[in-house]
C-alpha atoms as a PDB file:
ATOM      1  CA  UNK A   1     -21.744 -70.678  26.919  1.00  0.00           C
ATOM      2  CA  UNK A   2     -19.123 -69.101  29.094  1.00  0.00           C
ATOM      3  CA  UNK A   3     -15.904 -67.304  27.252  1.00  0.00           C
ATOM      4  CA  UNK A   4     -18.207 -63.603  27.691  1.00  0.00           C
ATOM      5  CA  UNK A   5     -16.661 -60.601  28.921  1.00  0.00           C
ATOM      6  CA  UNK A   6     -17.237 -59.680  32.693  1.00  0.00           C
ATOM      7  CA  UNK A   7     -16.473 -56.533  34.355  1.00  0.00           C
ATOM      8  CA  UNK A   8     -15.853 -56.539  38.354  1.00  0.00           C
ATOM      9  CA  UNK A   9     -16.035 -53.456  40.056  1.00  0.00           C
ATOM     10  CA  UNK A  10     -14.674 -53.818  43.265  1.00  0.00           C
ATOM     11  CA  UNK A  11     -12.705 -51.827  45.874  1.00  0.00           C
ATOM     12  CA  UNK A  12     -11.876 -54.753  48.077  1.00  0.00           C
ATOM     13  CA  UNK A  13      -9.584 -57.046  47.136  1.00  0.00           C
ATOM     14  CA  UNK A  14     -10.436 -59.761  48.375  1.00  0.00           C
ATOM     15  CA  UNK A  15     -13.771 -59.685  47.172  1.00  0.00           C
ATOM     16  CA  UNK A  16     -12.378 -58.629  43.822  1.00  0.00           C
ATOM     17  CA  UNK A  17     -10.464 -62.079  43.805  1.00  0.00           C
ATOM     18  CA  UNK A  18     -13.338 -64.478  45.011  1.00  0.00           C
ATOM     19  CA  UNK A  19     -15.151 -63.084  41.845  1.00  0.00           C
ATOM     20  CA  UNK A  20     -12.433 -63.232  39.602  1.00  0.00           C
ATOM     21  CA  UNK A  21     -11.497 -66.806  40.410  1.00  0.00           C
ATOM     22  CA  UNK A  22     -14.972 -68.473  40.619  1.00  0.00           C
ATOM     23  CA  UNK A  23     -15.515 -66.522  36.939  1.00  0.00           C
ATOM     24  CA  UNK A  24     -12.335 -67.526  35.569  1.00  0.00           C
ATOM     25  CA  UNK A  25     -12.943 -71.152  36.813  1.00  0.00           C
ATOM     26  CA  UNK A  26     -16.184 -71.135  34.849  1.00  0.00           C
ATOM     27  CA  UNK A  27     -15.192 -69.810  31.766  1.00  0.00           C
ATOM     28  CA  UNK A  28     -15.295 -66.189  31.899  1.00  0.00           C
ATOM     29  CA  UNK A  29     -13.201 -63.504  30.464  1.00  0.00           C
ATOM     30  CA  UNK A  30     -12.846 -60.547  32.815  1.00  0.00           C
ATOM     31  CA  UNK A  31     -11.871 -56.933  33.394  1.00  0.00           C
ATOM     32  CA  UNK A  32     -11.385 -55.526  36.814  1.00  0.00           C
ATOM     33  CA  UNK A  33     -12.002 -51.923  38.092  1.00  0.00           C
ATOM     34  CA  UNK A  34     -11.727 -50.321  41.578  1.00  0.00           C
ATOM     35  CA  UNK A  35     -13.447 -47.232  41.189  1.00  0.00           C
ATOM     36  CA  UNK A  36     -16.714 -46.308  39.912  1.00  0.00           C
ATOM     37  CA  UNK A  37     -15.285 -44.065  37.256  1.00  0.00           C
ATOM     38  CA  UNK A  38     -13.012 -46.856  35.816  1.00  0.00           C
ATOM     39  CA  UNK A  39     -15.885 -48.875  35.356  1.00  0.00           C
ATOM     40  CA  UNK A  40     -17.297 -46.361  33.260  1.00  0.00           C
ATOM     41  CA  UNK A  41     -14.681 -46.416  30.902  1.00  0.00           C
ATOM     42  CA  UNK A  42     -13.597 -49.676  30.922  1.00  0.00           C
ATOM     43  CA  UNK A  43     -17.461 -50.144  30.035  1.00  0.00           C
ATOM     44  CA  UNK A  44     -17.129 -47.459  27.132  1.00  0.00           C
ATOM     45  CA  UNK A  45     -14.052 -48.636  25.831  1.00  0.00           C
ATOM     46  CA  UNK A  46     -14.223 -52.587  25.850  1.00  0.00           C
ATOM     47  CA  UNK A  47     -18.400 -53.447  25.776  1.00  0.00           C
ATOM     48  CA  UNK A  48     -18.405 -56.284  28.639  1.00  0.00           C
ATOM     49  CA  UNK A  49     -21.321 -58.603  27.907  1.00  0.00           C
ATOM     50  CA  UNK A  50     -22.289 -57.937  31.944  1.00  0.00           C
ATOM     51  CA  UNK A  51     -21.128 -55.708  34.811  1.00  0.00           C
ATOM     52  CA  UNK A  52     -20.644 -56.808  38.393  1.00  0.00           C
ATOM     53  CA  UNK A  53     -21.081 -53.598  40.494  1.00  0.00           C
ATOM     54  CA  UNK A  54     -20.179 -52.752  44.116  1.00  0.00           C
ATOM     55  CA  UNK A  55     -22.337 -50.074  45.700  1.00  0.00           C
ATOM     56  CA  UNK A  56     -19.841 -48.622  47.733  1.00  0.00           C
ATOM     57  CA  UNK A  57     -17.088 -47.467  46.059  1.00  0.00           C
ATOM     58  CA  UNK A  58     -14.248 -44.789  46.424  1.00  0.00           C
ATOM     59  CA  UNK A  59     -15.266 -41.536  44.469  1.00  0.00           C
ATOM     60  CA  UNK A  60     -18.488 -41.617  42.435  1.00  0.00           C
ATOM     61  CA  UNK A  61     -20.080 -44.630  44.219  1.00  0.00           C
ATOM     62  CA  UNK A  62     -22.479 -47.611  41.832  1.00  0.00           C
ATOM     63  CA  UNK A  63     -25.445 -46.283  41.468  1.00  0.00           C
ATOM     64  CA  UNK A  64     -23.728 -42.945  39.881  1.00  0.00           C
ATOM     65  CA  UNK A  65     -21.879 -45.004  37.836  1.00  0.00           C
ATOM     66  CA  UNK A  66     -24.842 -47.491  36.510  1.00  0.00           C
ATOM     67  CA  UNK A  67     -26.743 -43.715  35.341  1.00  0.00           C
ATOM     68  CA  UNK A  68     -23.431 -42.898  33.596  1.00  0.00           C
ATOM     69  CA  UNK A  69     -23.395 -46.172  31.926  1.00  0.00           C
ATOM     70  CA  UNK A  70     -27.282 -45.661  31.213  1.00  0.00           C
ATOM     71  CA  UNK A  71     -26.927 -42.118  29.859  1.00  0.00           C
ATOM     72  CA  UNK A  72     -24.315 -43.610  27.114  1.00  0.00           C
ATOM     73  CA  UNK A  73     -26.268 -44.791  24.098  1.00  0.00           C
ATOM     74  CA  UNK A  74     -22.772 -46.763  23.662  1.00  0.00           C
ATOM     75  CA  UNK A  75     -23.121 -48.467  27.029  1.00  0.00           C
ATOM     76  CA  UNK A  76     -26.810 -48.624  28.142  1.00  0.00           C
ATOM     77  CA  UNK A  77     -27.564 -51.844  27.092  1.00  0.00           C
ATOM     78  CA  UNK A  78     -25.329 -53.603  28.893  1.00  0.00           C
ATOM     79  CA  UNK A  79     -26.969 -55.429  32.070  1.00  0.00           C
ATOM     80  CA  UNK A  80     -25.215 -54.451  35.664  1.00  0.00           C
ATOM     81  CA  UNK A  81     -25.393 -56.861  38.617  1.00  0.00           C
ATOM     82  CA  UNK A  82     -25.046 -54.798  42.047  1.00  0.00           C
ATOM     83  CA  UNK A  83     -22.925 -56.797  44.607  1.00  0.00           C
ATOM     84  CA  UNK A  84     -23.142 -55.238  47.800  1.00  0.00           C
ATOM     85  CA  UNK A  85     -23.265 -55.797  51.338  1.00  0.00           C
ATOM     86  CA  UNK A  86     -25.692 -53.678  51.922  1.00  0.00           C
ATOM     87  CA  UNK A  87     -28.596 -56.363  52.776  1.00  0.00           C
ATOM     88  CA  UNK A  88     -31.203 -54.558  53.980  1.00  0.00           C
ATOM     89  CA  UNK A  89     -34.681 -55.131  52.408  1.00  0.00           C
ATOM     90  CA  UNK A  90     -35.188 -51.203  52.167  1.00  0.00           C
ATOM     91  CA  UNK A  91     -31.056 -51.170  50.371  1.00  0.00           C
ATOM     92  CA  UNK A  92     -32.007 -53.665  47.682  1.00  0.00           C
ATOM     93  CA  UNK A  93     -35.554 -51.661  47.307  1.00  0.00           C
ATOM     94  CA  UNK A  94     -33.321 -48.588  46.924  1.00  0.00           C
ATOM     95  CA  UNK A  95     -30.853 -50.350  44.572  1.00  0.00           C
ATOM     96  CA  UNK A  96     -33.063 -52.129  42.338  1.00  0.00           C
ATOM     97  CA  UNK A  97     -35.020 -48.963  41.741  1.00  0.00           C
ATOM     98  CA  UNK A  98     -31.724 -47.220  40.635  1.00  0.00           C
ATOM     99  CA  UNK A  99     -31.902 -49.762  37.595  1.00  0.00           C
ATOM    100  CA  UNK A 100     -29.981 -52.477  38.149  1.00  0.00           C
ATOM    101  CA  UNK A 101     -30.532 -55.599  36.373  1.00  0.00           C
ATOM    102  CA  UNK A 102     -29.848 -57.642  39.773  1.00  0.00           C
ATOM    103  CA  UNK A 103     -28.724 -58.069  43.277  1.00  0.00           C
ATOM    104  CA  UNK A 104     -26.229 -60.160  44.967  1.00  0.00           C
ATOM    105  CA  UNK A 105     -25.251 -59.583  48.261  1.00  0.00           C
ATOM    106  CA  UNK A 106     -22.040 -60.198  50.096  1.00  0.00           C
ATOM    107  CA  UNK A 107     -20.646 -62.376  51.357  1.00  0.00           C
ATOM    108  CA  UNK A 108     -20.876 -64.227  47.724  1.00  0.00           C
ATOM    109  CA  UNK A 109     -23.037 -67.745  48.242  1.00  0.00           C
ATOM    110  CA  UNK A 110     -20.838 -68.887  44.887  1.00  0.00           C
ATOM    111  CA  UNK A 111     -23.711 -71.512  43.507  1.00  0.00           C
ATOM    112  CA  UNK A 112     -26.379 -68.943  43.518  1.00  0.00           C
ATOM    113  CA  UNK A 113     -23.904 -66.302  42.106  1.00  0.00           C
ATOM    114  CA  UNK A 114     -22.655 -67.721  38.961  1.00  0.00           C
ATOM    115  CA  UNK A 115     -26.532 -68.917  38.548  1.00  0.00           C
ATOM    116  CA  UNK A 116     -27.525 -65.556  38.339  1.00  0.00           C
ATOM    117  CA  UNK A 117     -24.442 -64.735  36.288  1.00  0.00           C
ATOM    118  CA  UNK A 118     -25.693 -67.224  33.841  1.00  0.00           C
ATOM    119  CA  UNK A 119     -29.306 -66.154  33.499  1.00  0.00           C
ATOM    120  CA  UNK A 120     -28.622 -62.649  32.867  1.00  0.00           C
ATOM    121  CA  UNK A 121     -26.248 -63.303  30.358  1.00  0.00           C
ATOM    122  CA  UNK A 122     -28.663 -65.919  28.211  1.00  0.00           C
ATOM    123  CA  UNK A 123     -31.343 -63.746  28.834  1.00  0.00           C
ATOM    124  CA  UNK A 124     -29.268 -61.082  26.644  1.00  0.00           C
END
């Protein structure tokens, strides 16, 4: 359906524009964020239809951020994505377990990324 609202939270920014310009090219309407604690209110203030959430991030990192955005009746609902480069079997174990709603790692393989984009959003 495309035209949804996507939040990237990114440091990098590079990474930040591979995943705003393969979203945009598809369809997507997007807010950016560099820090974990912009993401929360960007997330309380403008209700993206899905989050895109690095791990690693300067001061409160993802996973802090995903329970803030849990804790908020306002915000809870909304399904996170982590995209990290952490790749380790035991990181995604650890990551998926903090509640996120999926994993991508970096680098991006684009098909498989806007795939999952997709399915979490119709699965809404």
């Amino acid at each position: 359906m495309a035209n949804e609202l996507i939040l990237i939270v990114e440091d990098n920014e590079k990474n930040r524009k591979l995943a705003r310009d393969v979203l945009a090219f598809n369809g997507y309407r997007l807010l950016e964020a560099e820090t974990g604690e912009d993401a929360v209110r960007l997330a309380r203030e403008q209700h993206p239809d899905l989050v895109l959430m690095d791990i690693q991030l300067p001061g409160i990192d993802g996973i802090t951020a995903l329970r803030q955005l849990r804790e908020d009746p306002a915000t809870r609902a909304i399904p996170v994505i982590a995209v990290t480069a952490s790749a380790m079997a035991q990181d995604r174990q650890k990551i998926m377990a903090a509640g996120f709603d999926g994993y991508q790692s970096k680098p991006l393989a684009i098909k498989e990324f806007v795939a999952a984009v997709r399915a979490l959003l119709d699965r809404r």
